[in-house]
PDB file of N, CA and C in Angstrom:
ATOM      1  N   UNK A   1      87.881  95.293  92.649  1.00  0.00           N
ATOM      2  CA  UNK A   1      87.560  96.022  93.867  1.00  0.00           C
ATOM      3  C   UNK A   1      88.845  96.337  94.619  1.00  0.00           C
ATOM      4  N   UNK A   2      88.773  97.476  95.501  1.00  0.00           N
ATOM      5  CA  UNK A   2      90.140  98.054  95.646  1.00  0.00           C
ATOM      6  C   UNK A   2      90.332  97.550  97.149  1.00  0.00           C
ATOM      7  N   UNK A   3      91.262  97.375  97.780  1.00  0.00           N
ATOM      8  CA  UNK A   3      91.715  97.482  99.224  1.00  0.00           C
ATOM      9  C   UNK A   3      90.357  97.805 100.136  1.00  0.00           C
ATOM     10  N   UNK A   4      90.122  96.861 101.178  1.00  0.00           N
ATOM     11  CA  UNK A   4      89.557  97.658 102.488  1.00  0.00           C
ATOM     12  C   UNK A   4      90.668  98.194 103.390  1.00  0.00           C
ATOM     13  N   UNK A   5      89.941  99.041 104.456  1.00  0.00           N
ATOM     14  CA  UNK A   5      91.307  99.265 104.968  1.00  0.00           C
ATOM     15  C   UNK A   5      91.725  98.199 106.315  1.00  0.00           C
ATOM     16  N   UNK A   6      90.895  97.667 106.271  1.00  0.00           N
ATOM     17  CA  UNK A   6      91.674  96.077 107.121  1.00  0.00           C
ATOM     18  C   UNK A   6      92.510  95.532 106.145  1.00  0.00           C
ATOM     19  N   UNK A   7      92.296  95.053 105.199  1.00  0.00           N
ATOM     20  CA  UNK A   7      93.344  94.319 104.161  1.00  0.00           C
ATOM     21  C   UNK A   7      94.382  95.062 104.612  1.00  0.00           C
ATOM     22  N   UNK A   8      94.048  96.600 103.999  1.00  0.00           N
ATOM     23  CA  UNK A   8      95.929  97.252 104.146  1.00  0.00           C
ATOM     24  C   UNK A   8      96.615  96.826 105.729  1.00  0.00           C
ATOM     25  N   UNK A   9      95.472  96.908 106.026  1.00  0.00           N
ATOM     26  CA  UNK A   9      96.247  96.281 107.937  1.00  0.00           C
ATOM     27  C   UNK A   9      96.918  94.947 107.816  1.00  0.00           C
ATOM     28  N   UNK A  10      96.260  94.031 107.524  1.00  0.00           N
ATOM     29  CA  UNK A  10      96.759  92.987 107.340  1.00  0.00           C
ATOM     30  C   UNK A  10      97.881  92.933 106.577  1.00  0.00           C
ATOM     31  N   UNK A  11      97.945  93.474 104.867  1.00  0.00           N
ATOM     32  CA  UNK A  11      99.127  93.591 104.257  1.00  0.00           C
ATOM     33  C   UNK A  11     100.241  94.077 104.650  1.00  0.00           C
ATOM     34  N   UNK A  12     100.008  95.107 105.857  1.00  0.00           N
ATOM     35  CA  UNK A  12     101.595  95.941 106.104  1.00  0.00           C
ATOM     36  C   UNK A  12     101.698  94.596 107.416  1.00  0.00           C
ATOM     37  N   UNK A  13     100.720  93.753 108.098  1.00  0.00           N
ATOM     38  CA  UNK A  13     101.341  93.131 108.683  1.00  0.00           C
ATOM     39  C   UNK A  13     102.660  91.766 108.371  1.00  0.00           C
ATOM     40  N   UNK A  14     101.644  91.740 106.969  1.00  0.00           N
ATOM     41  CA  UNK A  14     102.463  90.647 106.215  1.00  0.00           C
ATOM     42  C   UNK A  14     104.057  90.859 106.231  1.00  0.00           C
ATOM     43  N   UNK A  15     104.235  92.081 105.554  1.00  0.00           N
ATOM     44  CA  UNK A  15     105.433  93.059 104.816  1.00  0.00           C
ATOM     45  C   UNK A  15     106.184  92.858 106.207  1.00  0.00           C
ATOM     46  N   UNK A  16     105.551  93.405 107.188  1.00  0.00           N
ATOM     47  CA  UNK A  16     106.715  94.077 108.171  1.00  0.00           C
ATOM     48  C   UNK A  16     106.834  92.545 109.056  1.00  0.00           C
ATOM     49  N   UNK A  17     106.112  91.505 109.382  1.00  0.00           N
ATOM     50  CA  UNK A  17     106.661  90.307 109.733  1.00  0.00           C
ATOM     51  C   UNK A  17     107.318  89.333 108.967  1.00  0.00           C
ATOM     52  N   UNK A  18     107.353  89.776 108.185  1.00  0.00           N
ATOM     53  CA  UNK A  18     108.154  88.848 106.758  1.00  0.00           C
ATOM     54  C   UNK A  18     108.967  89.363 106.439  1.00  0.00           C
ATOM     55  N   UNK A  19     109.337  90.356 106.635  1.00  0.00           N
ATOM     56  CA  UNK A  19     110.627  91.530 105.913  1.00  0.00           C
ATOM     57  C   UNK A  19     110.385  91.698 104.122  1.00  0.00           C
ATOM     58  N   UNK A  20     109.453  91.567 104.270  1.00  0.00           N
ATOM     59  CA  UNK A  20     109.490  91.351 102.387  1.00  0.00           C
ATOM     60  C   UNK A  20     109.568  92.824 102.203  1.00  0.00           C
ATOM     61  N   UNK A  21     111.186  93.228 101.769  1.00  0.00           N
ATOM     62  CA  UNK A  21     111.538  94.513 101.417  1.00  0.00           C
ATOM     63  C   UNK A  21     111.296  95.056 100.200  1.00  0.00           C
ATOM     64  N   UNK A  22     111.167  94.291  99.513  1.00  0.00           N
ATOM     65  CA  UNK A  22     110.762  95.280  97.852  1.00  0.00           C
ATOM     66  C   UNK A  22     109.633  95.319  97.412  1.00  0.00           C
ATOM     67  N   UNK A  23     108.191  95.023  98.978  1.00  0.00           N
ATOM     68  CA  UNK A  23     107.119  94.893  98.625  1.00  0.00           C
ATOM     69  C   UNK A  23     106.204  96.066  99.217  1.00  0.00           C
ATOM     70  N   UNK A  24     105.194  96.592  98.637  1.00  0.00           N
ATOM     71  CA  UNK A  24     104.774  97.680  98.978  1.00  0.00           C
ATOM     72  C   UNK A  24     103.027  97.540  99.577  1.00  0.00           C
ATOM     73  N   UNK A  25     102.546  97.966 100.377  1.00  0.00           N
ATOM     74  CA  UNK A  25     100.787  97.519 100.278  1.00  0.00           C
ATOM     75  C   UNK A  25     100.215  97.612  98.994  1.00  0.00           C
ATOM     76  N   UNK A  26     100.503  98.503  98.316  1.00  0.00           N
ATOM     77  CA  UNK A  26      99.900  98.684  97.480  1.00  0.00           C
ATOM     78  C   UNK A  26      99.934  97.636  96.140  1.00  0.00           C
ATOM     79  N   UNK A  27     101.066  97.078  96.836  1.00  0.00           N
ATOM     80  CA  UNK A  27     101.916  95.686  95.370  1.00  0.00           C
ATOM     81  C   UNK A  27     101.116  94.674  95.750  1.00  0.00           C
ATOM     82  N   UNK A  28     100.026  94.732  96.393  1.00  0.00           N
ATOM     83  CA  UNK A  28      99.441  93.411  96.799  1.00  0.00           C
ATOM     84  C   UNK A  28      98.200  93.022  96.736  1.00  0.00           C
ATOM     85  N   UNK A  29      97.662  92.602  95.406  1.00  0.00           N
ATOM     86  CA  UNK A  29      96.211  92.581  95.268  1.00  0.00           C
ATOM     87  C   UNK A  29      95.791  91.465  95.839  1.00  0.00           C
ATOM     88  N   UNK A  30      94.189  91.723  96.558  1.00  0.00           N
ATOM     89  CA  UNK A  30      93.683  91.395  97.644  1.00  0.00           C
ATOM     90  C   UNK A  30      93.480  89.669  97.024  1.00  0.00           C
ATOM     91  N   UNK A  31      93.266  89.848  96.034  1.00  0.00           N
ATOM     92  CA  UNK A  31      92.381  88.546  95.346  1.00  0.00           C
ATOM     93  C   UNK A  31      94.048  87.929  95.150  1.00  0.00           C
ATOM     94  N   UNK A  32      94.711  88.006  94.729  1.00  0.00           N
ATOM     95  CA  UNK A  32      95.779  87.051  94.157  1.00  0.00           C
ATOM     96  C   UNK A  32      96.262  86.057  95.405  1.00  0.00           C
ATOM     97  N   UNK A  33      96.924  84.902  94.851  1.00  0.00           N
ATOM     98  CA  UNK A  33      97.296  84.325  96.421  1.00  0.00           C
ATOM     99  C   UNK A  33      98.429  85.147  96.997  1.00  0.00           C
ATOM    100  N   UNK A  34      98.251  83.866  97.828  1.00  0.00           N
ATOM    101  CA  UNK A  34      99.818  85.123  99.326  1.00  0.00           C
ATOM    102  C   UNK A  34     100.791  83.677  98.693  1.00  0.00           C
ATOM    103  N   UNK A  35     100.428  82.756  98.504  1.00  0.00           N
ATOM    104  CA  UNK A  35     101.531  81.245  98.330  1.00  0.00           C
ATOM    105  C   UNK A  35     101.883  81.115  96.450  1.00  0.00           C
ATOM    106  N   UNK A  36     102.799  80.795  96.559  1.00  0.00           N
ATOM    107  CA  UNK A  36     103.434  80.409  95.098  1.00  0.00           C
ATOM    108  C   UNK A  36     103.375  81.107  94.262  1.00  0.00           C
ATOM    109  N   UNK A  37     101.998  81.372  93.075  1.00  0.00           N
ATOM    110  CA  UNK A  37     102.841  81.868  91.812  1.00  0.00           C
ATOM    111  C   UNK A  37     102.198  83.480  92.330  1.00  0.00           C
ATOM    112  N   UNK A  38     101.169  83.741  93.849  1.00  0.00           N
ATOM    113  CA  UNK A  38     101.021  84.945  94.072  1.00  0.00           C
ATOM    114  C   UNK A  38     101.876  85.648  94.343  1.00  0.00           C
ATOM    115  N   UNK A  39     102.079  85.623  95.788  1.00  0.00           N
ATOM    116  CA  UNK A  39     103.204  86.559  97.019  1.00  0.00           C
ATOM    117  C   UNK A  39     104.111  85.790  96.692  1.00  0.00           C
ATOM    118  N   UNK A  40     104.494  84.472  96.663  1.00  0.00           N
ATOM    119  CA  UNK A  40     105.517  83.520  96.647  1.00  0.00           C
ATOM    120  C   UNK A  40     105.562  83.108  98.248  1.00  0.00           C
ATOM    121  N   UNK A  41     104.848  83.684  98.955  1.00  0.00           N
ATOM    122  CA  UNK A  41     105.211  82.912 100.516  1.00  0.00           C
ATOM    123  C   UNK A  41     105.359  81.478 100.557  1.00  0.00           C
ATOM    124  N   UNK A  42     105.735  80.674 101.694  1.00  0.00           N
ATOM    125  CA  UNK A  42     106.318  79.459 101.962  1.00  0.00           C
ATOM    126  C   UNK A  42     105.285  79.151 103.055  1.00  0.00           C
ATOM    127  N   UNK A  43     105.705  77.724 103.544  1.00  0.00           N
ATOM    128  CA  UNK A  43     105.526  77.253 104.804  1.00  0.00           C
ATOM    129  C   UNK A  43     105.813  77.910 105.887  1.00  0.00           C
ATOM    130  N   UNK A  44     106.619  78.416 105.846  1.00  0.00           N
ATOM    131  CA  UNK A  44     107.768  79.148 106.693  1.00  0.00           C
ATOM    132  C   UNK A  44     106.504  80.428 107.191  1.00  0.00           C
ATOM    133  N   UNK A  45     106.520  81.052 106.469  1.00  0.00           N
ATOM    134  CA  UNK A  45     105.853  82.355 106.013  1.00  0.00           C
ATOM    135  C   UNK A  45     104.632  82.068 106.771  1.00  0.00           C
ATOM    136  N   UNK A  46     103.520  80.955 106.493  1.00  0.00           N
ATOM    137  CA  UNK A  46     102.702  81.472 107.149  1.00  0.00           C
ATOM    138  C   UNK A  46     103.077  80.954 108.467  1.00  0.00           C
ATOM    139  N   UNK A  47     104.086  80.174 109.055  1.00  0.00           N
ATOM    140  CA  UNK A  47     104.281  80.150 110.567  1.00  0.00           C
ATOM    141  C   UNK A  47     104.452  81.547 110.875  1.00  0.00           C
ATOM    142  N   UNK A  48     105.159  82.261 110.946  1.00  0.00           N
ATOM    143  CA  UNK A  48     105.622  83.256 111.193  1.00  0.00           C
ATOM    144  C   UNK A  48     104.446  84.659 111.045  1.00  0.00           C
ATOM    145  N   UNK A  49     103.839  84.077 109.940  1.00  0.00           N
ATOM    146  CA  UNK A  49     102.612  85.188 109.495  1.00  0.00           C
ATOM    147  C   UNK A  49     101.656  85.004 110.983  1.00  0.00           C
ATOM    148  N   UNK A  50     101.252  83.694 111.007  1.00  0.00           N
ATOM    149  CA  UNK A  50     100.201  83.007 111.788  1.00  0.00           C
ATOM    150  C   UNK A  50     100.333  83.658 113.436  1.00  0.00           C
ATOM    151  N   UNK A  51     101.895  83.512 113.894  1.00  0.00           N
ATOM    152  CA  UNK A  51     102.704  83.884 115.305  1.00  0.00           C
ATOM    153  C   UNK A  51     102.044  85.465 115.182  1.00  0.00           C
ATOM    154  N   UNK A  52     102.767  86.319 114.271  1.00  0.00           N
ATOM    155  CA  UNK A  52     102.039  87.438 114.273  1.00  0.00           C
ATOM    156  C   UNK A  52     100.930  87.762 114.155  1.00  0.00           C
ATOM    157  N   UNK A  53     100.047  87.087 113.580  1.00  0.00           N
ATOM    158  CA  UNK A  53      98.546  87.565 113.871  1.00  0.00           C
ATOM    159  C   UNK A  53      98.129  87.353 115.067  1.00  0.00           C
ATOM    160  N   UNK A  54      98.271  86.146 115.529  1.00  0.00           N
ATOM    161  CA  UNK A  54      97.934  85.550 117.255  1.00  0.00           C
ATOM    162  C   UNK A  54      98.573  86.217 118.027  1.00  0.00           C
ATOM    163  N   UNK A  55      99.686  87.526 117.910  1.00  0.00           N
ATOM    164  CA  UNK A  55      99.825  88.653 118.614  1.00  0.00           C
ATOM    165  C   UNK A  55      99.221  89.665 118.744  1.00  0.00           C
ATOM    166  N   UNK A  56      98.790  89.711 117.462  1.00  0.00           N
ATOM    167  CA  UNK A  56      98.065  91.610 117.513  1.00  0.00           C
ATOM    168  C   UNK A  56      96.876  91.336 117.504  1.00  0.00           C
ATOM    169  N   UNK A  57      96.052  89.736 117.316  1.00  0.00           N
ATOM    170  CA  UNK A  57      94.479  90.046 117.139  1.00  0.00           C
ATOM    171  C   UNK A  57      94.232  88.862 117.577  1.00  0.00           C
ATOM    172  N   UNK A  58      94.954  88.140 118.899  1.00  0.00           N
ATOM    173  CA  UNK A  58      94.528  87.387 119.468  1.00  0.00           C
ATOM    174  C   UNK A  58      93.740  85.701 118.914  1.00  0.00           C
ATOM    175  N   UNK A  59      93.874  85.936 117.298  1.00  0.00           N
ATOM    176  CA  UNK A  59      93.584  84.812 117.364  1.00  0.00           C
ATOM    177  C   UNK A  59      94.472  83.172 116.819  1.00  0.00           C
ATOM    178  N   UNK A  60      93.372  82.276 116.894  1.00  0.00           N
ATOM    179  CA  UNK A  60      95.218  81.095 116.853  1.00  0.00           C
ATOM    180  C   UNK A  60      94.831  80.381 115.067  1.00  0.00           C
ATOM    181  N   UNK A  61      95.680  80.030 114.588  1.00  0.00           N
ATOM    182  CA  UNK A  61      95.746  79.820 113.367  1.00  0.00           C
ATOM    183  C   UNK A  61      96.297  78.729 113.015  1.00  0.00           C
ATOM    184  N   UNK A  62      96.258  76.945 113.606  1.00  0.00           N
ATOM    185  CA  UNK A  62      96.895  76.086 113.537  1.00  0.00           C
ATOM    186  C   UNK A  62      97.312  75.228 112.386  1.00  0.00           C
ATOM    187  N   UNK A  63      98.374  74.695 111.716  1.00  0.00           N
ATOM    188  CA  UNK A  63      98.435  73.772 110.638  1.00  0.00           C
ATOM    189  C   UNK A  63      97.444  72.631 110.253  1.00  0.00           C
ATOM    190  N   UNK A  64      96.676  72.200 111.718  1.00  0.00           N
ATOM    191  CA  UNK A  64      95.637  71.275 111.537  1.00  0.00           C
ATOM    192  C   UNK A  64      94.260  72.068 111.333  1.00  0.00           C
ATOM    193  N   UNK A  65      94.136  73.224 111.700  1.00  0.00           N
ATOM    194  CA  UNK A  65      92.801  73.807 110.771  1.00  0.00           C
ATOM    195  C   UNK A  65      92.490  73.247 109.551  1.00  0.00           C
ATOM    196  N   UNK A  66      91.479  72.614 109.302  1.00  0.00           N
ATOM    197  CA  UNK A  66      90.810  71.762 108.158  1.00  0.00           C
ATOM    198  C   UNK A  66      90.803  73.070 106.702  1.00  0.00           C
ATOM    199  N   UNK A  67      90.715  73.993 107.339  1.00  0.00           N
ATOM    200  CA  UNK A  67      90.472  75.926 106.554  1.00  0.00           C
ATOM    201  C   UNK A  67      91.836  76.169 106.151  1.00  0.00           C
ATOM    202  N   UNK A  68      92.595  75.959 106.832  1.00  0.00           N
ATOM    203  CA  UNK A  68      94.124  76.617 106.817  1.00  0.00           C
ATOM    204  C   UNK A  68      94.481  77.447 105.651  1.00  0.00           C
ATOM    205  N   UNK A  69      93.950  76.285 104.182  1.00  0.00           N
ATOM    206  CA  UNK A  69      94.760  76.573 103.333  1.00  0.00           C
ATOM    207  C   UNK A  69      93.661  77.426 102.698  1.00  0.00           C
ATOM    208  N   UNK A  70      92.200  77.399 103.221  1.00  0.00           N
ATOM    209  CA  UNK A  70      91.496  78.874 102.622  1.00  0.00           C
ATOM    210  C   UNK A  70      91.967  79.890 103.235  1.00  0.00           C
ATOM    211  N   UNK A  71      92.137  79.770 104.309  1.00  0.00           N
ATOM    212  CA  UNK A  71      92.357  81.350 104.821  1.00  0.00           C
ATOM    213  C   UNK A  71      93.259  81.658 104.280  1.00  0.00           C
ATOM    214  N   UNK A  72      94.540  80.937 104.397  1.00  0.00           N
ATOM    215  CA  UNK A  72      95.769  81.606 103.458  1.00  0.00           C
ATOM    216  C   UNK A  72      95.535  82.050 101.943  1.00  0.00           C
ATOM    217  N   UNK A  73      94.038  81.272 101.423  1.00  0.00           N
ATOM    218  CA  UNK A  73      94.352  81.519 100.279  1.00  0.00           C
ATOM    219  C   UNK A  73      94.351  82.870  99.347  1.00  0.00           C
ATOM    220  N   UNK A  74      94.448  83.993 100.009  1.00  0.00           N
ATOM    221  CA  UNK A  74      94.708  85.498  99.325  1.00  0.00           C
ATOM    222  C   UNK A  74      94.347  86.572 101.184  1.00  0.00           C
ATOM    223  N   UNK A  75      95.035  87.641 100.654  1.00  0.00           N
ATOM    224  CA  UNK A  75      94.845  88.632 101.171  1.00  0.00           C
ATOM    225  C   UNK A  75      93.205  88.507 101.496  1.00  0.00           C
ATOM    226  N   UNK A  76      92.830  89.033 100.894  1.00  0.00           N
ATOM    227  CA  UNK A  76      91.006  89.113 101.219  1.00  0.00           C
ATOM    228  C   UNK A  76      90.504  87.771 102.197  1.00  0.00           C
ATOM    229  N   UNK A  77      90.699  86.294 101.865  1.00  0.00           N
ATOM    230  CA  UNK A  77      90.186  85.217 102.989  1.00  0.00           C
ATOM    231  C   UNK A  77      90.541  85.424 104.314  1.00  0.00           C
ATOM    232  N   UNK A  78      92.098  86.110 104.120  1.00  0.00           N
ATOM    233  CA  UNK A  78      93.025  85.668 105.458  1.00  0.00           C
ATOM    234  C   UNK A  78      92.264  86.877 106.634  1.00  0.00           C
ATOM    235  N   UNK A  79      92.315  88.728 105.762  1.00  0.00           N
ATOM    236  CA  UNK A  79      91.709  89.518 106.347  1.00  0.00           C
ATOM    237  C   UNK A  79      90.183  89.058 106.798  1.00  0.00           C
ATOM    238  N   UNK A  80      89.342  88.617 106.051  1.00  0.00           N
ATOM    239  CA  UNK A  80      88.319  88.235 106.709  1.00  0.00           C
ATOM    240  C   UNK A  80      87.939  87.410 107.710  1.00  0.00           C
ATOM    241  N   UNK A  81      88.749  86.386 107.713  1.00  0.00           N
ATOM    242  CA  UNK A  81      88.646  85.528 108.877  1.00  0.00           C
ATOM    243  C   UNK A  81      89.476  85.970 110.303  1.00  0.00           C
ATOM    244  N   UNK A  82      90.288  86.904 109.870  1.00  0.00           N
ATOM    245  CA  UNK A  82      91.012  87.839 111.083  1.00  0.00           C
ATOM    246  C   UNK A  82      90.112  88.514 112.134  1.00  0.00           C
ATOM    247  N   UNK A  83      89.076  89.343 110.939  1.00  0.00           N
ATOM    248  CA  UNK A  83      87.964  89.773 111.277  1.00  0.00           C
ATOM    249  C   UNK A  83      87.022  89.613 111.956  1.00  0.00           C
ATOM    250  N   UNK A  84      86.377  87.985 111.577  1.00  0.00           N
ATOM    251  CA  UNK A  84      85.492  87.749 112.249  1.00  0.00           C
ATOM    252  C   UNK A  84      85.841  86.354 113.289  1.00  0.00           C
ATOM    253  N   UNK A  85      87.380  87.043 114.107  1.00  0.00           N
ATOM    254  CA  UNK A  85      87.619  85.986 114.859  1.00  0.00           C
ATOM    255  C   UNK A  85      88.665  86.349 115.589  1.00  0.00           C
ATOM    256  N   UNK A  86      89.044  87.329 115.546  1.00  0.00           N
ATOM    257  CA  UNK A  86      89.632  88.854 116.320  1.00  0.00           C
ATOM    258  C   UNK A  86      89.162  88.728 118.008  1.00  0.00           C
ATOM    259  N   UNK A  87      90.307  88.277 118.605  1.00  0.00           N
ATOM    260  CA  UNK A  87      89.642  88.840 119.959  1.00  0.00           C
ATOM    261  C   UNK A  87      90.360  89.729 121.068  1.00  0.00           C
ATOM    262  N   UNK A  88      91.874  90.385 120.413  1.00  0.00           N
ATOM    263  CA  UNK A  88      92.494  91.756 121.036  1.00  0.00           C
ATOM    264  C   UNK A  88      91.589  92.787 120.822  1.00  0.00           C
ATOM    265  N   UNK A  89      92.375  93.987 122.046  1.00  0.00           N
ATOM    266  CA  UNK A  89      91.813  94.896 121.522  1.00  0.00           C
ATOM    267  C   UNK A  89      91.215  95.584 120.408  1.00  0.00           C
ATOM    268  N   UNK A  90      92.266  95.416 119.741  1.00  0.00           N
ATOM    269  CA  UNK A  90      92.850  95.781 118.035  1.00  0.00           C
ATOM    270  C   UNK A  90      91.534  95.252 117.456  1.00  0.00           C
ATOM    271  N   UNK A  91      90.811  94.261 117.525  1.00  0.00           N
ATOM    272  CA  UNK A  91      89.824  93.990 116.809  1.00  0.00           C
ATOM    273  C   UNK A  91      89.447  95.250 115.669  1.00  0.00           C
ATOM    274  N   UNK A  92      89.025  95.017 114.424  1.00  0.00           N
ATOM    275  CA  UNK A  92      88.754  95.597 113.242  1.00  0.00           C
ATOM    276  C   UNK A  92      86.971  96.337 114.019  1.00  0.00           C
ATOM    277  N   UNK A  93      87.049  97.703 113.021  1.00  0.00           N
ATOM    278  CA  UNK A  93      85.876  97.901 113.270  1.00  0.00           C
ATOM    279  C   UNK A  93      85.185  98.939 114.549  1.00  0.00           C
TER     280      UNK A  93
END
């Protein structure tokens, strides 16, 4: 199944808060992970991922979330739970 277009939202958010320069939306299938043998992101990564989402869509994303490591676990979990927990403007939809 191909991209929604929230994913691509989410993915160019990834790209452009991460600087990941040789990566494209389109280089980023929804299902694969964002950590290790997927994206290769770090610890690091989702701090920084996490800071930026709790900017543009208001919501908070803590290391002690019991979920943490589902939501991170691909493009598609992370967009969905963005989704249904969105409380900027920006909200999806």
């Amino acid at each position: 199944m191909g991209m929604t277009n929230f994913e691509s939202e989410i993915a160019g958010l990834i790209i452009e808060s991460l600087n990941l320069e040789d990566v494209e939306v389109k280089d980023i299938n929804p299902e694969d992970p964002l950590f290790n043998e997927g994206l290769g992101l770090d610890s690091i990564d989702a701090l920084e991922l996490s800071v930026a989402l709790s900017q543009k869509y208001g919501i908070s994303l803590r290391a002690d979330n019991p979920d943490i490591q589902n939501i991170f676990s691909s493009l598609r979990m992370l967009a969905s739970y963005v989704e249904s927990n969105a409380t900027m403007a920006e909200k999806p939809g």
